[in-house]
Protein backbone atom coordinates (compact mmCIF):
# COMPACT_ATOMS: atom_id res chain seq x y z
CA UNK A 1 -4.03 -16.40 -76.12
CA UNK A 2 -4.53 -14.35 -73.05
CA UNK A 3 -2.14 -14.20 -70.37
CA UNK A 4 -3.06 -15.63 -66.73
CA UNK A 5 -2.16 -12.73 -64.27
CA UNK A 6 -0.41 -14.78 -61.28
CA UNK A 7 -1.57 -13.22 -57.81
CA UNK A 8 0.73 -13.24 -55.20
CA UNK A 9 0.15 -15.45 -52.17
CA UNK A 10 -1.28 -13.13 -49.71
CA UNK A 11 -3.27 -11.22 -52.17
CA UNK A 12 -4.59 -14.57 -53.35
CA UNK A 13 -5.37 -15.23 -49.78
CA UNK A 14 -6.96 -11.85 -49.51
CA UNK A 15 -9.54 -12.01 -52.29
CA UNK A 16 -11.01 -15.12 -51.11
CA UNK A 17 -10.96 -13.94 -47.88
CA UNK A 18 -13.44 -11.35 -48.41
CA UNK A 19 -15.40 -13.25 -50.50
CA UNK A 20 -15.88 -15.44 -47.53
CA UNK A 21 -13.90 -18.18 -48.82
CA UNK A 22 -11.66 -19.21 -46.04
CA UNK A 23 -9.48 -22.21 -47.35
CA UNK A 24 -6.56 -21.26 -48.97
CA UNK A 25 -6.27 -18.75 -45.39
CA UNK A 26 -6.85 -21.94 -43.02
CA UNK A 27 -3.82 -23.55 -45.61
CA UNK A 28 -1.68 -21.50 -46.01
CA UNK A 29 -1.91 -18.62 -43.06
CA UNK A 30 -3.38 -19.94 -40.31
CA UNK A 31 -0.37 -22.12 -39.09
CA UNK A 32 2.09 -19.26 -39.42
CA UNK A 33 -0.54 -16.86 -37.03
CA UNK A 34 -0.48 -19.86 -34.80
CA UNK A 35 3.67 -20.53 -35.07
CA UNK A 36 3.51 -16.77 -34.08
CA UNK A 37 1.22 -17.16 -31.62
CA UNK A 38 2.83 -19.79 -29.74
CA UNK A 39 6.11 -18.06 -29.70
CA UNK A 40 4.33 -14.93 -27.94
CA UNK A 41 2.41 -17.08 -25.52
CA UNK A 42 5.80 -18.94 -24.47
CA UNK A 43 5.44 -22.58 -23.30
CA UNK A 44 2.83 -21.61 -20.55
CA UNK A 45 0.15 -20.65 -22.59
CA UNK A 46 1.29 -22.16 -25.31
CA UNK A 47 -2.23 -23.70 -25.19
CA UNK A 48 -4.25 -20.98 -25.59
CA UNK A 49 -2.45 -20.02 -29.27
CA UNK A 50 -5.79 -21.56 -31.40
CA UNK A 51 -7.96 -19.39 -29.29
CA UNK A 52 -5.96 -16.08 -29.71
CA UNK A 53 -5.72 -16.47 -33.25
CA UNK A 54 -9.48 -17.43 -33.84
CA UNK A 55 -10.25 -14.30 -31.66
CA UNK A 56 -8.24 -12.32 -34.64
CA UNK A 57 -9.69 -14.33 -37.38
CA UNK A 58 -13.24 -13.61 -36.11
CA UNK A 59 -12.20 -9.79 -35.44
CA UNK A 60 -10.62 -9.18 -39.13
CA UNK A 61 -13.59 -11.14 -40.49
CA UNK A 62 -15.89 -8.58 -39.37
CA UNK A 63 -14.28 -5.75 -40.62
CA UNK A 64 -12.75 -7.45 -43.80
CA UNK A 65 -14.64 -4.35 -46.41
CA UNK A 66 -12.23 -1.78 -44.37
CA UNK A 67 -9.39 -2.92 -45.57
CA UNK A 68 -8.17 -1.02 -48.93
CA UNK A 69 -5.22 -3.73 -49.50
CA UNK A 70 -3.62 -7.30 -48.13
CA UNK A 71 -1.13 -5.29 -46.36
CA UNK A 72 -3.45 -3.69 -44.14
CA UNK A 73 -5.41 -6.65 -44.04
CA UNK A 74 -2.20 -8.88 -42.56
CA UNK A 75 -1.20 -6.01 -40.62
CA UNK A 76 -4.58 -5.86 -38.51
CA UNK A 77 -4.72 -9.74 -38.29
CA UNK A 78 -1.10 -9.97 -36.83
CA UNK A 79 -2.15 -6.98 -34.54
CA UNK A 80 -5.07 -8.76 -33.27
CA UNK A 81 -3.07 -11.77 -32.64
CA UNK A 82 -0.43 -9.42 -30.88
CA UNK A 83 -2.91 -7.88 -28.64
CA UNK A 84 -5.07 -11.19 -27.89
CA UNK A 85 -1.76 -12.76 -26.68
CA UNK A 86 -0.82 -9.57 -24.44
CA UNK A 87 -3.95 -9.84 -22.99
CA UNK A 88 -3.63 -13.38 -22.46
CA UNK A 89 0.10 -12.62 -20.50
CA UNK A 90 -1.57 -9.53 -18.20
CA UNK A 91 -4.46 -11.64 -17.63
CA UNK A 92 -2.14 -14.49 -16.68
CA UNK A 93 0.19 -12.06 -14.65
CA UNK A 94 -2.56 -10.69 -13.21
CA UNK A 95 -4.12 -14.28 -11.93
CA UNK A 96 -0.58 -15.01 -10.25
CA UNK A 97 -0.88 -11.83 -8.47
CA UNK A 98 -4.49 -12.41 -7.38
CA UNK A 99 -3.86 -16.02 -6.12
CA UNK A 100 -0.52 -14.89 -4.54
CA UNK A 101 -2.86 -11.63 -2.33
CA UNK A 102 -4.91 -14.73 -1.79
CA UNK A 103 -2.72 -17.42 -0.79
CA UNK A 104 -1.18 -14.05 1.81
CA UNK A 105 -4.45 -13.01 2.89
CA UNK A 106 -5.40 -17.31 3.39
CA UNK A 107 -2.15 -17.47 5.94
CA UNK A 108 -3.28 -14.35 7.21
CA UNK A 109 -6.69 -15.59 8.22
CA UNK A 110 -5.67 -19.00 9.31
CA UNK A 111 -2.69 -16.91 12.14
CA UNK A 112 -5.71 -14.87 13.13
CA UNK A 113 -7.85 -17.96 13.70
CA UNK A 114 -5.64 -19.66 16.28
CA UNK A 115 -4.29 -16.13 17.61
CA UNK A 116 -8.00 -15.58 18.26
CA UNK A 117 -8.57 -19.31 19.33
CA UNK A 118 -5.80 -19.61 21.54
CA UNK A 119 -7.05 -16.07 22.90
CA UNK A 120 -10.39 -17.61 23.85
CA UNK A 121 -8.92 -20.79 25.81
CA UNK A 122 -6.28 -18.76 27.22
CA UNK A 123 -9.31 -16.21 28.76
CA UNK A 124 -11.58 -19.31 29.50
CA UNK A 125 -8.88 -20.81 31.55
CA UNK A 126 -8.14 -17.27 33.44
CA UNK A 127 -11.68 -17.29 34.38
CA UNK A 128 -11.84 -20.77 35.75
CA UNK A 129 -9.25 -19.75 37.99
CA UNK A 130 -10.28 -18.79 41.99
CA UNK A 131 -10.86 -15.63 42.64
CA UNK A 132 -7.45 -14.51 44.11
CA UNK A 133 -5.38 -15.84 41.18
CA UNK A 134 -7.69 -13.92 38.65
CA UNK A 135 -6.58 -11.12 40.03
CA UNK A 136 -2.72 -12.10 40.45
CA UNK A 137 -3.10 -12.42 36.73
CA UNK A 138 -4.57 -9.06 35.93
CA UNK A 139 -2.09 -7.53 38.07
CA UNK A 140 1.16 -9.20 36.71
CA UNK A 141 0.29 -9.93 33.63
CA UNK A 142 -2.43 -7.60 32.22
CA UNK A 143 -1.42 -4.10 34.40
CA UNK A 144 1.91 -5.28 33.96
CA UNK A 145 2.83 -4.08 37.58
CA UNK A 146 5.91 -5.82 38.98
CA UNK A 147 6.20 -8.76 41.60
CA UNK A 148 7.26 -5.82 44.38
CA UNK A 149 3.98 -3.39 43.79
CA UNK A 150 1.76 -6.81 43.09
CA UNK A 151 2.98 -7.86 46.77
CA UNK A 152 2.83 -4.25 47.85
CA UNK A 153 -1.41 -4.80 46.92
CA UNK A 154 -1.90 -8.48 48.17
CA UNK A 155 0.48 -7.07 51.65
CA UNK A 156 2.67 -10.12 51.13
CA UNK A 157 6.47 -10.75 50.25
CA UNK A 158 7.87 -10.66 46.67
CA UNK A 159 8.92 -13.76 47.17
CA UNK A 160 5.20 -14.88 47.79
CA UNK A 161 3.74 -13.58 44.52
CA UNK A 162 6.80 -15.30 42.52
CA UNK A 163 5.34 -18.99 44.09
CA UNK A 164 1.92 -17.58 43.56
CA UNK A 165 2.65 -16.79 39.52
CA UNK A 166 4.44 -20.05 39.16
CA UNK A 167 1.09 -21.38 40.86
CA UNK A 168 -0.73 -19.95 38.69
CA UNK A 169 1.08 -20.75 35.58
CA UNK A 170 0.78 -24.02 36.60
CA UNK A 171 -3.10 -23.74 36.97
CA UNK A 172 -3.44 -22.32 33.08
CA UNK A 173 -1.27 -25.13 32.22
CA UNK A 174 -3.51 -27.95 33.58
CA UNK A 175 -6.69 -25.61 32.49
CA UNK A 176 -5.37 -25.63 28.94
CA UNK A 177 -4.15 -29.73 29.00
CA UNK A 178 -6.56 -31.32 26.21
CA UNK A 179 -7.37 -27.86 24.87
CA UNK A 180 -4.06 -26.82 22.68
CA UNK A 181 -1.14 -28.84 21.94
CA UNK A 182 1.88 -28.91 23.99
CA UNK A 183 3.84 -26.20 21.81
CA UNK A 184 0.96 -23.84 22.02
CA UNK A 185 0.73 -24.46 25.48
CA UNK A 186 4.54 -23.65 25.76
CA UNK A 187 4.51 -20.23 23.69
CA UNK A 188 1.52 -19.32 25.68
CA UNK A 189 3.22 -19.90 28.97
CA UNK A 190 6.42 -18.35 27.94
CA UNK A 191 4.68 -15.28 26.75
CA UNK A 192 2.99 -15.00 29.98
CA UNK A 193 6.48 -15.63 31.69
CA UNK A 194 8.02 -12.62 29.91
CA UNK A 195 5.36 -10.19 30.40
């Protein structure tokens, strides 16, 4: 009576392997790649586990006659799972980077919108204005010259071009009313106010 040689487990596991049978790996392997898995992946991507180890699976599959023993075989499986799952991570890492530039470069675009928006009102109201408060405005406010030089130009008292600037704040004010809200209104005219 000949003896029956006893392989162990993963050697077992090997042979069929490369003979393309695949159940005793789905058995007895597979759940401990994806118990591994799952650990690297952490409770985020937890979900993706199956794929990353089917990725190895596939990979080791088709390169299974390279592989002079089960040790080398199990060590290039649990590599593949390794690197599939690091890859998931960066590419997960990565995404939360993207979609934080993007969520930046969003608020970004919506601040220049209004700037730009309230710029355009602002500029339509300055050019509804008459003639002599247009440029009051581009003395004071875009030449930046102060109220003595502005009266100094116009040949009236300082205390003229102060009434004229509330004047014309008040102008922009009822120029604006209906076009921005009250607060934008307010940060406009206190801009204007410190300038």
């Amino acid at each position: 009576m000949q003896k029956e040689i006893v392989m162990p487990l993963y050697e077992q596991i090997y042979s069929d392997f490369k003979e393309g049978v695949i159940t005793s790996f789905y058995e007895k392997m597979y759940p401990e790649l994806l118990a591994y898995t799952t650990r690297l992946l952490g409770e985020e991507y937890a979900f993706l586990a199956e794929d990353c180890v089917q990725d190895a699976v596939f990979k080791t599959y088709q390169q299974y006659r390279s592989f002079p023993s089960s040790m080398q075989w199990r060590v290039f499986l649990y590599t593949c799972v390794r690197n599939g799952a690091i890859n998931i991570l960066r590419k997960g890492k990565a995404q939360k980077n993207y979609q934080a530039q993007i969520d930046d470069y969003e608020g970004d675009i919506s601040l220049n919108f209004i700037e730009q928006e309230t710029l355009t009102l602002l500029y339509e109201a300055i050019n509804a204005l008459p003639e002599k408060y247009k440029t009051l405005f581009t003395l004071s406010f875009e030449q930046g010259l102060k109220n003595s030089e502005v009266a100094e130009h116009f040949h009236i008292a300082e205390i003229t071009v102060k009434k004229q600037k509330a004047r014309l704040i008040e102008l922009l004010r009822n120029n604006l009313k209906g076009k921005m809200d009250k607060e934008g209104i307010f940060i406009l005219l206190l801009f204007l106010s410190e300038i």
